[in-house]
C-alpha atoms as a PDB file:
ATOM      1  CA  UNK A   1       0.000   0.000   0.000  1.00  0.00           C
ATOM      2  CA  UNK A   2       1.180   3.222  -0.784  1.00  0.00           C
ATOM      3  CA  UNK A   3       2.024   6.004   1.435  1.00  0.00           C
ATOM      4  CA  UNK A   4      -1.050   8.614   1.284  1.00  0.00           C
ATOM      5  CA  UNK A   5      -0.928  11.739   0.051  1.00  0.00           C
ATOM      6  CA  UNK A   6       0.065  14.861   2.000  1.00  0.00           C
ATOM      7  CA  UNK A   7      -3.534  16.312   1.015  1.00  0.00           C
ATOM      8  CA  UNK A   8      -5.985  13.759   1.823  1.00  0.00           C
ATOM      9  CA  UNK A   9     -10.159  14.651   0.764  1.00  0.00           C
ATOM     10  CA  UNK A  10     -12.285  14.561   3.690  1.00  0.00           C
ATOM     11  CA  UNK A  11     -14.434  12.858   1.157  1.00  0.00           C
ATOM     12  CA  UNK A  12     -14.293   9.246   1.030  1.00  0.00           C
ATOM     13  CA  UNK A  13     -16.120   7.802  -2.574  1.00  0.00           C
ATOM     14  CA  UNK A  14     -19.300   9.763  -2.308  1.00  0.00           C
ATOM     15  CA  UNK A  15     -22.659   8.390  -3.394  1.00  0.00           C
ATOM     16  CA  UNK A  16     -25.524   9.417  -4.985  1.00  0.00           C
ATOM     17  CA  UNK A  17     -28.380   7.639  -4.278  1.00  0.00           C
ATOM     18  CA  UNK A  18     -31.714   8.190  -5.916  1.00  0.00           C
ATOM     19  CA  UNK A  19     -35.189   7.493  -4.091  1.00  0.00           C
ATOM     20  CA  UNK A  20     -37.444   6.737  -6.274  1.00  0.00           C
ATOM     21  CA  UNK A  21     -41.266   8.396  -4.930  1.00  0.00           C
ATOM     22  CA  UNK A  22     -44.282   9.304  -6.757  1.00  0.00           C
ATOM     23  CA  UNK A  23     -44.399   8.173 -10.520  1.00  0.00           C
ATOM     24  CA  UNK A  24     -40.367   7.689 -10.229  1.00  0.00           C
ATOM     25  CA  UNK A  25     -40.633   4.709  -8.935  1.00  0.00           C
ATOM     26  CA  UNK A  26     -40.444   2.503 -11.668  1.00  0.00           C
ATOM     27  CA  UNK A  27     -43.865   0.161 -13.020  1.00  0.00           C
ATOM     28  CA  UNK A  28     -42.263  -3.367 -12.907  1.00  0.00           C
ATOM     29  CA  UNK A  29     -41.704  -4.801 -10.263  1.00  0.00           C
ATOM     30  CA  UNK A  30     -39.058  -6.909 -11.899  1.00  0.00           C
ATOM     31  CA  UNK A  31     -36.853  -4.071 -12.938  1.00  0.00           C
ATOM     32  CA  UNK A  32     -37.178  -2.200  -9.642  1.00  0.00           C
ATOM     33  CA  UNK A  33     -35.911  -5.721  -7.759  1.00  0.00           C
ATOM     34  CA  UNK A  34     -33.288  -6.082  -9.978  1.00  0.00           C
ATOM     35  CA  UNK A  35     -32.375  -1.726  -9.956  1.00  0.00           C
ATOM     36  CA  UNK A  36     -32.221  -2.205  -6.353  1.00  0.00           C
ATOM     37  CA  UNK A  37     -30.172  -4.985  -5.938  1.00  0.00           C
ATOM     38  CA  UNK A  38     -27.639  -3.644  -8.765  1.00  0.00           C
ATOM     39  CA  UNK A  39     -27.624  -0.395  -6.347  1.00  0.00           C
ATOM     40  CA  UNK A  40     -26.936  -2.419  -3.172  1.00  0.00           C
ATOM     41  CA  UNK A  41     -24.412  -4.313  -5.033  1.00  0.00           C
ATOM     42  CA  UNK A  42     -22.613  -1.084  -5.839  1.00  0.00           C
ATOM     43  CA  UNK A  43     -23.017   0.277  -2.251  1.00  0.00           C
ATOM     44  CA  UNK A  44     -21.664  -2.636  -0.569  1.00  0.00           C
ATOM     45  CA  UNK A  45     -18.508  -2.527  -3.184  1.00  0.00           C
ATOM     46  CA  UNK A  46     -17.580   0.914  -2.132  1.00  0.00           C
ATOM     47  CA  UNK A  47     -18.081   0.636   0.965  1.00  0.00           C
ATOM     48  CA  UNK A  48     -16.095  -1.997   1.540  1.00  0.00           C
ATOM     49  CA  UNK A  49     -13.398  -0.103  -1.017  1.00  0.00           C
ATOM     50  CA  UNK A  50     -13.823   2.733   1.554  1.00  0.00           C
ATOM     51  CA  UNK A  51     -13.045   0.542   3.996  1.00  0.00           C
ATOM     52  CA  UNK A  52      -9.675  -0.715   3.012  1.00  0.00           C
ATOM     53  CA  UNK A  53      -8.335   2.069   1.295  1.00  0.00           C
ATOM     54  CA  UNK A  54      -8.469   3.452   5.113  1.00  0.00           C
ATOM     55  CA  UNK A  55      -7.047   0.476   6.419  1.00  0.00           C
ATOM     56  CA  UNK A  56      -9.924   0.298   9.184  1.00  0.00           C
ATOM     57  CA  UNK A  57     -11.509  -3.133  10.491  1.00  0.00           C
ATOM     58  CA  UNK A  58     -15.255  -3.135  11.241  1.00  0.00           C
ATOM     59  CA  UNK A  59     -14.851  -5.912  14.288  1.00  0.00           C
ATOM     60  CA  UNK A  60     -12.189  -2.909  16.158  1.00  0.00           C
ATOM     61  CA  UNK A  61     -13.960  -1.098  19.148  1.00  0.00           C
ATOM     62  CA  UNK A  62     -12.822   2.510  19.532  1.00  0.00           C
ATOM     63  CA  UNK A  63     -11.660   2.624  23.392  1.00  0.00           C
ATOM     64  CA  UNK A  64     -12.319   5.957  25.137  1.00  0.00           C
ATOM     65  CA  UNK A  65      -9.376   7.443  27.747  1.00  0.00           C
ATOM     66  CA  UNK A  66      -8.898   6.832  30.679  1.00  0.00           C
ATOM     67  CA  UNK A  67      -8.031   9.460  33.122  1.00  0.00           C
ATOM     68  CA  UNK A  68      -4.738   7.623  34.672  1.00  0.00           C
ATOM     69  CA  UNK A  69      -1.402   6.923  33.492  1.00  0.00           C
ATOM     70  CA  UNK A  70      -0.285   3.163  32.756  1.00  0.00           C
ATOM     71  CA  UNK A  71      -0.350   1.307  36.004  1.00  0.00           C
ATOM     72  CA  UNK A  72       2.593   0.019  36.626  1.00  0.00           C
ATOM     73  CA  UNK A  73       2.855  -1.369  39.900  1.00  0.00           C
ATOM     74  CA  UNK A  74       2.395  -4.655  39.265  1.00  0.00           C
ATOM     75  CA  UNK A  75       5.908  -4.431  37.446  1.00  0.00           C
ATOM     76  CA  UNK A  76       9.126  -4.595  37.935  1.00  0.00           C
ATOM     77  CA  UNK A  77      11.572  -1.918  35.615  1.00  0.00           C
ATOM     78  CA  UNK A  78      14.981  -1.949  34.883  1.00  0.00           C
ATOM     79  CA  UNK A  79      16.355   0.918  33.091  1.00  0.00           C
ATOM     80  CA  UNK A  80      18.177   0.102  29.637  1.00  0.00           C
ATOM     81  CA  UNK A  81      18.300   3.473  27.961  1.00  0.00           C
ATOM     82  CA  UNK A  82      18.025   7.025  28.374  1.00  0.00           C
ATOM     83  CA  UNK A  83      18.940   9.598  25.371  1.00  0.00           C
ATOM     84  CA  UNK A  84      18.339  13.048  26.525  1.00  0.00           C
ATOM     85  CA  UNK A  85      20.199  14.272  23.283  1.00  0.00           C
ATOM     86  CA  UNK A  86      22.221  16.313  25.026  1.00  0.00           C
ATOM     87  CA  UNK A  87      25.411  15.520  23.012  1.00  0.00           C
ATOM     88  CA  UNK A  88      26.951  14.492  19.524  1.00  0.00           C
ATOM     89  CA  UNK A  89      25.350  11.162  18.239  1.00  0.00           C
ATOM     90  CA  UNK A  90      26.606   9.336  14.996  1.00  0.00           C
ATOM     91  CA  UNK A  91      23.607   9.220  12.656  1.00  0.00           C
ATOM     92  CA  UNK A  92      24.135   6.730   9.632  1.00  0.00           C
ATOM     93  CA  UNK A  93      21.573   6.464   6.569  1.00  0.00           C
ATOM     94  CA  UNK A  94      20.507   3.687   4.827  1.00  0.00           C
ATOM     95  CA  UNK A  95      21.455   5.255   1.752  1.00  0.00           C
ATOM     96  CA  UNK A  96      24.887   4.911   2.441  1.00  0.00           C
ATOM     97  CA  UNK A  97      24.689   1.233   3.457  1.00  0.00           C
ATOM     98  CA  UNK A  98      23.303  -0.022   0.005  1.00  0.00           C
ATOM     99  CA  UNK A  99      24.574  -0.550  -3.554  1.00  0.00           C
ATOM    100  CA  UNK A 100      23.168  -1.529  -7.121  1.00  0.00           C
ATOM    101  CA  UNK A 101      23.577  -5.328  -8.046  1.00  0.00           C
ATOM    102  CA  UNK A 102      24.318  -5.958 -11.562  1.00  0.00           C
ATOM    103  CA  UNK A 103      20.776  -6.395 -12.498  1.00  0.00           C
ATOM    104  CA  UNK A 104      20.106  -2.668 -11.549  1.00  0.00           C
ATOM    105  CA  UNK A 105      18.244  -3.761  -8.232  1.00  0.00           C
ATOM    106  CA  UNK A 106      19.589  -2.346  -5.120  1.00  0.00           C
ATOM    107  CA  UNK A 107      20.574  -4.911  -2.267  1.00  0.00           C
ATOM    108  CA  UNK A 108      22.263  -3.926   1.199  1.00  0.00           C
ATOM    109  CA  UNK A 109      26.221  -3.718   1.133  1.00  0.00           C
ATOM    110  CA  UNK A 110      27.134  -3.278   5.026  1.00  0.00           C
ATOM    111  CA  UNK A 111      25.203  -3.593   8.348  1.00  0.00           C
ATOM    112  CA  UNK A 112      25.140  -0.549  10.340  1.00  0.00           C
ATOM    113  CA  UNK A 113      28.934   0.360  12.043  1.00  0.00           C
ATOM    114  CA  UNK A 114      28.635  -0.629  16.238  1.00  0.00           C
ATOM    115  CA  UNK A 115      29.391   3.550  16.462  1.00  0.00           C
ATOM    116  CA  UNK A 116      26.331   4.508  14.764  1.00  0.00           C
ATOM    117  CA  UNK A 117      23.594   5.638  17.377  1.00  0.00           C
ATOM    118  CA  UNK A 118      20.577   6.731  14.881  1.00  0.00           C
ATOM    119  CA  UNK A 119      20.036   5.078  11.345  1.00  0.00           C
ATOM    120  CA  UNK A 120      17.589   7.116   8.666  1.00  0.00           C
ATOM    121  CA  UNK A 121      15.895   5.510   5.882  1.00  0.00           C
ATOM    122  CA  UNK A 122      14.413   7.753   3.456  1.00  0.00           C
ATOM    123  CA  UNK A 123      16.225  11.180   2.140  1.00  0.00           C
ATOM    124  CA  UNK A 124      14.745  13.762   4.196  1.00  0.00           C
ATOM    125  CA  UNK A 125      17.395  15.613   7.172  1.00  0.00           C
ATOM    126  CA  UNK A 126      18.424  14.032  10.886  1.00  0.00           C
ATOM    127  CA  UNK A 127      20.291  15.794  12.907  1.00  0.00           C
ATOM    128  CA  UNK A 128      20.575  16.371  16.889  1.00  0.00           C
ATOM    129  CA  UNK A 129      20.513  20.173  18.078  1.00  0.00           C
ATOM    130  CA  UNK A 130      19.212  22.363  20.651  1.00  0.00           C
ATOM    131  CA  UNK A 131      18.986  19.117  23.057  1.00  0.00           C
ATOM    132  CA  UNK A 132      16.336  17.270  20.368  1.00  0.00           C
ATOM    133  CA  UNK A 133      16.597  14.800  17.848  1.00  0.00           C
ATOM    134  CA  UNK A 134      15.236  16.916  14.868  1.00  0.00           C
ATOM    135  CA  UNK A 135      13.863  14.941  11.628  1.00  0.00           C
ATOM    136  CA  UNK A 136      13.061  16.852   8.740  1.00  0.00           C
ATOM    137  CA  UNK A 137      11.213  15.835   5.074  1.00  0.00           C
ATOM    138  CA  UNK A 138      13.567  18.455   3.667  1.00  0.00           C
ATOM    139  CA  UNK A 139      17.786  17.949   3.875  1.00  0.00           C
ATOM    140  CA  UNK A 140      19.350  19.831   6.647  1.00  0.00           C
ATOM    141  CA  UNK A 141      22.520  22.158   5.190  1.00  0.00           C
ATOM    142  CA  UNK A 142      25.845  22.495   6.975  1.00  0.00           C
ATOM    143  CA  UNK A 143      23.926  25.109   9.633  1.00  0.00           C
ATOM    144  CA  UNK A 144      20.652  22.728  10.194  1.00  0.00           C
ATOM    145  CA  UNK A 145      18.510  25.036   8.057  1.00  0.00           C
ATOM    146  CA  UNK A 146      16.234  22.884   6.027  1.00  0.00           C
ATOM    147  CA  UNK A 147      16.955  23.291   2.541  1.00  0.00           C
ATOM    148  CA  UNK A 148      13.910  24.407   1.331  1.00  0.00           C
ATOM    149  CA  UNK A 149      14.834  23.110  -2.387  1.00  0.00           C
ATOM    150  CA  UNK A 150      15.519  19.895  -1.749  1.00  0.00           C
ATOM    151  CA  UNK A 151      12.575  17.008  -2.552  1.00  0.00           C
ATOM    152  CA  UNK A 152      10.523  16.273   0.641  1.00  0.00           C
ATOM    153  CA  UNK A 153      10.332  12.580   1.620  1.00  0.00           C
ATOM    154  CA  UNK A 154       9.129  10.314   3.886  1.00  0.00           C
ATOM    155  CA  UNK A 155      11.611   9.237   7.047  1.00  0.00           C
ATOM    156  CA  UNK A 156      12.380   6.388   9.729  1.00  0.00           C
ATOM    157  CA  UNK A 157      14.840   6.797  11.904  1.00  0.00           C
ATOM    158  CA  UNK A 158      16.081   3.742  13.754  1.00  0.00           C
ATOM    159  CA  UNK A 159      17.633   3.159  17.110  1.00  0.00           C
ATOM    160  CA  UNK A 160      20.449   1.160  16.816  1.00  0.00           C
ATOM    161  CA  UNK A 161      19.905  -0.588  20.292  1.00  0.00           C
ATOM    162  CA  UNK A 162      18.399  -4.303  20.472  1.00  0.00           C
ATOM    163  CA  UNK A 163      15.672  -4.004  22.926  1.00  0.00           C
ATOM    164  CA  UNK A 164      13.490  -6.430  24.940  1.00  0.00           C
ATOM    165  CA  UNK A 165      10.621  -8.017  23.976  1.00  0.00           C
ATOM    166  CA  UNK A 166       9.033  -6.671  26.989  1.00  0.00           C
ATOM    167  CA  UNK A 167       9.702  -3.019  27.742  1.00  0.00           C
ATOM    168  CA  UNK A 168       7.771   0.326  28.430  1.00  0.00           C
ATOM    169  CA  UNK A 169       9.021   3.035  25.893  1.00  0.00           C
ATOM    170  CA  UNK A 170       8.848   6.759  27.049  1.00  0.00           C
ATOM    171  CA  UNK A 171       9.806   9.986  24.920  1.00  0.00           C
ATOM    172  CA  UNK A 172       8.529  13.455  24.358  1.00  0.00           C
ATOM    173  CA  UNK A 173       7.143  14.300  20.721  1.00  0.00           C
ATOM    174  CA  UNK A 174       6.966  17.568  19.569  1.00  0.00           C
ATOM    175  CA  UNK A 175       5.324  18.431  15.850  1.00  0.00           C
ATOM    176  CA  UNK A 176       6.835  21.935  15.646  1.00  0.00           C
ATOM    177  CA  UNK A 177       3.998  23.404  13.911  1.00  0.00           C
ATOM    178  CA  UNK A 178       3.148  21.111  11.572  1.00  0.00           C
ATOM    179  CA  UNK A 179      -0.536  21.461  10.100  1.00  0.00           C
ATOM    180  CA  UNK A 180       0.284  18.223   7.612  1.00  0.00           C
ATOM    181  CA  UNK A 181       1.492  14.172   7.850  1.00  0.00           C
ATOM    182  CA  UNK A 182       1.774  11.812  10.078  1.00  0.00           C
ATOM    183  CA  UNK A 183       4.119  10.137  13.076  1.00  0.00           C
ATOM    184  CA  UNK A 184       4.095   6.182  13.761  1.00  0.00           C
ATOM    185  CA  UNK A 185       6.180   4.592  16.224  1.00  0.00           C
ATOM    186  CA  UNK A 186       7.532   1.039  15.626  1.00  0.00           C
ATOM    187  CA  UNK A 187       8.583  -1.309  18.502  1.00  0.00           C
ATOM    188  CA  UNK A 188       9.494  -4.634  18.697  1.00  0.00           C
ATOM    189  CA  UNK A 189      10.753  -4.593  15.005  1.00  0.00           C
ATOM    190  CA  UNK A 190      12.367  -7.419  13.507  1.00  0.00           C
ATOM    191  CA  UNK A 191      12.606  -9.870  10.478  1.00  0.00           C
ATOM    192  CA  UNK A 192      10.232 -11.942   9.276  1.00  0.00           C
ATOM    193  CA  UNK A 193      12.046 -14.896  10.064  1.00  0.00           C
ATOM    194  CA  UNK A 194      14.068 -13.371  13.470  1.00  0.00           C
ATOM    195  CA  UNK A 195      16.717 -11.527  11.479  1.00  0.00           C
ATOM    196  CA  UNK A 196      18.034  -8.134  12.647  1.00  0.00           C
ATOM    197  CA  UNK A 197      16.430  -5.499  10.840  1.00  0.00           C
ATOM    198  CA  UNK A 198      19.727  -4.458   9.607  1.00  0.00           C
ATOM    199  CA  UNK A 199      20.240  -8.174   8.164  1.00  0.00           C
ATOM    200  CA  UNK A 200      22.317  -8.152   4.539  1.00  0.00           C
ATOM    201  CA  UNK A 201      19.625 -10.507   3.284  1.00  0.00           C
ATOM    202  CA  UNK A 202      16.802  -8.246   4.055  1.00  0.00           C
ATOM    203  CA  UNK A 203      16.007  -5.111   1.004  1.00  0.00           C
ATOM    204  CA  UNK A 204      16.340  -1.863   1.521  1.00  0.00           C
ATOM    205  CA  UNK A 205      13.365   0.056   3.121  1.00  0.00           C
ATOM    206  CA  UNK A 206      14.044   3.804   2.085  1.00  0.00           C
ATOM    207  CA  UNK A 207      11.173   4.783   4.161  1.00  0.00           C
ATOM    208  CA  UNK A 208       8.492   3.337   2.137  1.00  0.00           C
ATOM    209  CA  UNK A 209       5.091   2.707   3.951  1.00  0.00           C
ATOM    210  CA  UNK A 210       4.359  -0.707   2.230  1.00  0.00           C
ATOM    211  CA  UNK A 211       8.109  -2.059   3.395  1.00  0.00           C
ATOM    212  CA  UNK A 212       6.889  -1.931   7.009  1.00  0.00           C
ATOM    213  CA  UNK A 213       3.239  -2.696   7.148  1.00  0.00           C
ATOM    214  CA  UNK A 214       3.521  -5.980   4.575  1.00  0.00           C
ATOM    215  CA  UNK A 215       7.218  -6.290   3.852  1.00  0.00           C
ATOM    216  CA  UNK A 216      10.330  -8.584   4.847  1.00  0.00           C
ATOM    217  CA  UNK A 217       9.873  -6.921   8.460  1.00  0.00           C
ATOM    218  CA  UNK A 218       7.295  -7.870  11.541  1.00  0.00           C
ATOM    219  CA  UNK A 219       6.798  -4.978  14.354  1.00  0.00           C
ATOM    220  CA  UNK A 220       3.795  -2.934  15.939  1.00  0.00           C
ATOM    221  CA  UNK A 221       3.255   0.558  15.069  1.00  0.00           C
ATOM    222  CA  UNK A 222       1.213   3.034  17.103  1.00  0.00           C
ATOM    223  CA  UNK A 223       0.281   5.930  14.427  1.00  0.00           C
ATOM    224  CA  UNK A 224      -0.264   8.401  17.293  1.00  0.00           C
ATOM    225  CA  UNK A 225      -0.226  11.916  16.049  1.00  0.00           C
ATOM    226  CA  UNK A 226      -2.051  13.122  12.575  1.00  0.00           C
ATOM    227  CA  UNK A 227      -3.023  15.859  10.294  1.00  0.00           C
ATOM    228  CA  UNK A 228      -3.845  14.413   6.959  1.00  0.00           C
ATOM    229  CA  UNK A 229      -7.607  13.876   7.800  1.00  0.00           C
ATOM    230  CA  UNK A 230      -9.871  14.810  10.882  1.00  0.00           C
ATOM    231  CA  UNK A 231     -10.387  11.138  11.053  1.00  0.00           C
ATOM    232  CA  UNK A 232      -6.910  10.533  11.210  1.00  0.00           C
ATOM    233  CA  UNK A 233      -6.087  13.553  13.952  1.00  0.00           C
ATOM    234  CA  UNK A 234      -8.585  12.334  16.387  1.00  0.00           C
ATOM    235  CA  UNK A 235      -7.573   8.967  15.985  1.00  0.00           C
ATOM    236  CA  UNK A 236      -4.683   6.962  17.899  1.00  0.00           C
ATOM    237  CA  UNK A 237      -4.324   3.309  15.787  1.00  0.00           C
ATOM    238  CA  UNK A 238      -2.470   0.067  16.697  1.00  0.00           C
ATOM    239  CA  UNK A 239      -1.218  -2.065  14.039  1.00  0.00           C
ATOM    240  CA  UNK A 240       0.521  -5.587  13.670  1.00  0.00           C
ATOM    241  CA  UNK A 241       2.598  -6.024  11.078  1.00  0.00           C
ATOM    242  CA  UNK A 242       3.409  -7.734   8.393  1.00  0.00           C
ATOM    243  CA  UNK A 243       0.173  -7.559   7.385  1.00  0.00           C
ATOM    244  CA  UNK A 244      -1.307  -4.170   8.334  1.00  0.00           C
ATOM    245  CA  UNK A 245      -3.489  -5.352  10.811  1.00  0.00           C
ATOM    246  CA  UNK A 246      -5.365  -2.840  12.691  1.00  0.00           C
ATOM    247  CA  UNK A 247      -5.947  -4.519  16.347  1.00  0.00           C
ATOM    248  CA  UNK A 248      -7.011  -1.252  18.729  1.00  0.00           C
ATOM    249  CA  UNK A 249      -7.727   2.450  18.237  1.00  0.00           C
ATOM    250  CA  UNK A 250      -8.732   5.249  20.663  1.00  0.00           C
ATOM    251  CA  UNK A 251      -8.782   8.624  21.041  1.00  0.00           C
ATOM    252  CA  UNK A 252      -5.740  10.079  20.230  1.00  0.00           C
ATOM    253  CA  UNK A 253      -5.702  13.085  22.946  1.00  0.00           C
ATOM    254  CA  UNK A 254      -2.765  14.647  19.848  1.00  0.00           C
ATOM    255  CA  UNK A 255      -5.382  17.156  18.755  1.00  0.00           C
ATOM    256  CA  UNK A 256      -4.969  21.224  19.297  1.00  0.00           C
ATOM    257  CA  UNK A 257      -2.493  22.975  18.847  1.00  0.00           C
ATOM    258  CA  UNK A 258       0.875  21.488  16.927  1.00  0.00           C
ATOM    259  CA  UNK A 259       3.184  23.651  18.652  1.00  0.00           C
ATOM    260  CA  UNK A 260       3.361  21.796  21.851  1.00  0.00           C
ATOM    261  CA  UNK A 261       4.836  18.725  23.017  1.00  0.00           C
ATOM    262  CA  UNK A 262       3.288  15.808  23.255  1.00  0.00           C
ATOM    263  CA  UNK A 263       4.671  13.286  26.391  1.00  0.00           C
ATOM    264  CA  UNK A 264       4.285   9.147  25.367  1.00  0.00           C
ATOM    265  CA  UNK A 265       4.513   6.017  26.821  1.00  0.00           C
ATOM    266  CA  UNK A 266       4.157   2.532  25.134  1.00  0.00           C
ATOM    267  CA  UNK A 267       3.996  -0.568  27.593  1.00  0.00           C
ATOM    268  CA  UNK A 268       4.114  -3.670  25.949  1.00  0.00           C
ATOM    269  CA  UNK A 269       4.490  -7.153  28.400  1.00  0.00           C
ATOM    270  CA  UNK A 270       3.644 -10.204  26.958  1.00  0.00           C
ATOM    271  CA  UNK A 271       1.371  -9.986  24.572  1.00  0.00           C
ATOM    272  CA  UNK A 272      -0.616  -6.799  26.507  1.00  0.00           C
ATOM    273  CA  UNK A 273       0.253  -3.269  24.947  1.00  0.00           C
ATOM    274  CA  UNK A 274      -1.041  -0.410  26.417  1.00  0.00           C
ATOM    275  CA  UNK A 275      -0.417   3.439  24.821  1.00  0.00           C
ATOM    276  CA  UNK A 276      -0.350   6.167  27.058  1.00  0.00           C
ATOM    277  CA  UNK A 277      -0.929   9.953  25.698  1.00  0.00           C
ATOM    278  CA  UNK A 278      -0.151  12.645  28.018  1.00  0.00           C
ATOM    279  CA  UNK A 279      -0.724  10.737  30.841  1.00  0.00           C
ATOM    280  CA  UNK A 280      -3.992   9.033  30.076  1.00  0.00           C
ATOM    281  CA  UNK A 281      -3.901   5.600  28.385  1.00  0.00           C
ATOM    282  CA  UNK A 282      -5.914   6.169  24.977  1.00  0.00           C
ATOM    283  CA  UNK A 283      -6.316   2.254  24.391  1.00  0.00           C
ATOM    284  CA  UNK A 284      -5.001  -1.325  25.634  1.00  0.00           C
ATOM    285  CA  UNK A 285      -5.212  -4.136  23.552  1.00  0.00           C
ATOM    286  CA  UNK A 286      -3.921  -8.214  24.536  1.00  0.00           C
ATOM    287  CA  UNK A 287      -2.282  -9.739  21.297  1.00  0.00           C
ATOM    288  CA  UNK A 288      -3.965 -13.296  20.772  1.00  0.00           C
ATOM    289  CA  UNK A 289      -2.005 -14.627  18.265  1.00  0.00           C
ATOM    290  CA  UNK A 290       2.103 -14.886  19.027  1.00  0.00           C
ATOM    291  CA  UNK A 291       3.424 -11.918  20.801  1.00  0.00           C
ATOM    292  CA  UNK A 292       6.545 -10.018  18.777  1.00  0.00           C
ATOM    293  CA  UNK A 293       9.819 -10.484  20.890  1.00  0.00           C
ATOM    294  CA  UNK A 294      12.938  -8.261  20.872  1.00  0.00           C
ATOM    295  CA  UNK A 295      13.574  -5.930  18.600  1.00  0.00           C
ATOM    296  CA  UNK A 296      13.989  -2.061  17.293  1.00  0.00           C
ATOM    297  CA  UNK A 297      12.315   1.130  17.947  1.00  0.00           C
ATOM    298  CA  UNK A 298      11.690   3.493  15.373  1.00  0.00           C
ATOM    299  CA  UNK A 299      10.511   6.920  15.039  1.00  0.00           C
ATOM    300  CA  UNK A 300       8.491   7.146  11.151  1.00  0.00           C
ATOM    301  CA  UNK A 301       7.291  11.014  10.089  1.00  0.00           C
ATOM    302  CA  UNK A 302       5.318  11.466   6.637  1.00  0.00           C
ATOM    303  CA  UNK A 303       6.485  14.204   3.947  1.00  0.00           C
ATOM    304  CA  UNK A 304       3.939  16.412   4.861  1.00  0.00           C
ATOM    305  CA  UNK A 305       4.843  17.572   8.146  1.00  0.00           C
ATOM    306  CA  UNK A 306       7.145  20.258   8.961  1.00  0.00           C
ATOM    307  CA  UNK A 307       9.773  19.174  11.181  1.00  0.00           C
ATOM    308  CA  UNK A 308       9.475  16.779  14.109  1.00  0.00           C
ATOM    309  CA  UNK A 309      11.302  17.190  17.742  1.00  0.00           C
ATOM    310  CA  UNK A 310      12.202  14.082  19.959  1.00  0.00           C
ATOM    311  CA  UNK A 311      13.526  14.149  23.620  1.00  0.00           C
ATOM    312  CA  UNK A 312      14.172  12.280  26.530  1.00  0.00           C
ATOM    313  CA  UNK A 313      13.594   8.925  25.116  1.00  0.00           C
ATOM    314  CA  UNK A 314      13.705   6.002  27.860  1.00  0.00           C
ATOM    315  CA  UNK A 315      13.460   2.452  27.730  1.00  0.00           C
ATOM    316  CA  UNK A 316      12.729  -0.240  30.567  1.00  0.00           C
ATOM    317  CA  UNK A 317      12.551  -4.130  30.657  1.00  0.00           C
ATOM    318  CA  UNK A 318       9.521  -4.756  32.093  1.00  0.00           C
ATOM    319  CA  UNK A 319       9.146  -7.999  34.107  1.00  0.00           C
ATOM    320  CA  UNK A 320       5.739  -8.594  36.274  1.00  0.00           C
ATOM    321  CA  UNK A 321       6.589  -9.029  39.814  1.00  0.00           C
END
């Protein structure tokens, strides 16, 4: 599936539908049965077009708020990372990591160096100033100004740290005035098959929607914060992937203003997630199927937006007590 557009339509396949009354309605009975089935036929099509093209599942409740943070009490927590970007961090891109086989397809060349702190797929601009992990859909020159030129493009940026499969996930978001696009987080990101994201054998991503929701890589991905469609803004929705499986939404408590900063926590033990937005949990959701183990985190921004702000990202292994 393609990445959507920057400018979405509120308008989703609109239908006319003519009621017949009066000497409309047509004489035999035949043709009207067979009018109104064609009709229903059609409605039920789109609909169900509708449907998918938004990537929504009739059988999903939407779950209001709570007013509480995650509990977490029942849990033990053991600190394995804190980035308050407060220093120099070496950001590789995928770009960089790649090559073009013979037969003009492009194939990974090198894993990620053990330096690197930050990998970026897609072509848009990374960088780490002002104590914030900046991501841009426009390329950052030598002074971090966005080059206002340059194409605009989709980005993930990767931490380079193996995480647990069971973990709560903190950081502060910050949209910096963007009135367009869209931020996902990934977690427990990994192969198909258990290989490192980062795997030779795996293609290259280059930040393109389809190669994380039904490609060579399984994770979840909370889409948390929007401005493509009202739908979309009010929204917070929890996929599993491969597949593009959406398994919870709520409320996403992102809407307002988009020059604030937004504070979230992700708590995922065994198969029970639980997304926290400004400390109220917008929806909880207990994976039947087989849980996703360790794995990456990954920040993903759409074109559209203007420039997003990360900060004091934490990670803990969470073990029930």
């Amino acid at each position: 599936m393609k990445a959507r557009s920057n400018k979405v339509s509120n308008r989703v396949f609109p239908l006319r539908l003519r009621v017949f009354a009066g000497n409309d309605f047509p004489q035999s009975r035949k043709v009207a049965k067979r009018m109104c089935a064609r009709r229903s036929t059609t409605l039920a099509v789109l609909i169900g077009l509708a449907t998918s093209a938004y990537g929504q599942n009739g059988g999903i409740s939407h779950s209001a708020p709570t007013s509480s943070p995650i509990r977490l009490s029942e849990y033990k927590l053991t600190r394995v990372y804190s980035n308050t970007f407060s220093r120099t961090q070496k950001i590789v891109y995928e770009k960089d990591l790649v090559e073009k086989a013979d037969d003009g397809t492009v194939r990974r060349r090198v894993k990620p160096s053990s330096s690197a702190v930050w990998i970026v797929e897609g072509s848009g601009g990374v960088d780490i100033r002002g104590g914030k992990l900046r991501v841009s859909p426009l390329p950052f020159d030598v002074k971090g100004e966005q080059i206002k030129s340059g194409e605009r493009s989709h980005v993930v940026v990767w931490n380079a740290t193996l995480f647990p499969a069971d973990l709560l996930i903190e950081f502060d978001m910050s949209p910096s005035g963007s009135t367009n696009g869209l931020t996902i987080l990934f977690f427990c990101a990994a192969g198909k098959n258990g290989e490192d994201i980062f795997d030779k054998s795996l293609p290259p991503r280059n930040a393109d929607y389809k190669n994380y929701h039904s490609g060579a890589i399984a994770n979840y991905s909370d889409a948390y914060w929007s401005r493509n469609t009202q739908e979309e803004a009010s929204t917070n929705r929890l996929r599993k992937n491969p597949g593009f499986a959406l398994v919870a939404e709520g409320d996403s408590l992102t809407l307002g203003p988009t020059d604030v900063t937004h504070h979230v926590r992700v708590l995922k033990s065994g198969g029970h997630i639980e997304i926290e937005i400004n400390g109220r949990v917008v929806l909880n959701w207990d994976d039947p199927n087989k849980p996703l183990g360790a794995g990456r985190i990954g920040f993903r921004s759409m074109s559209g937006v203007s420039m997003i702000a990360y900060d004091n990202l934490k990670v803990w292994k969470v073990s029930k007590k």
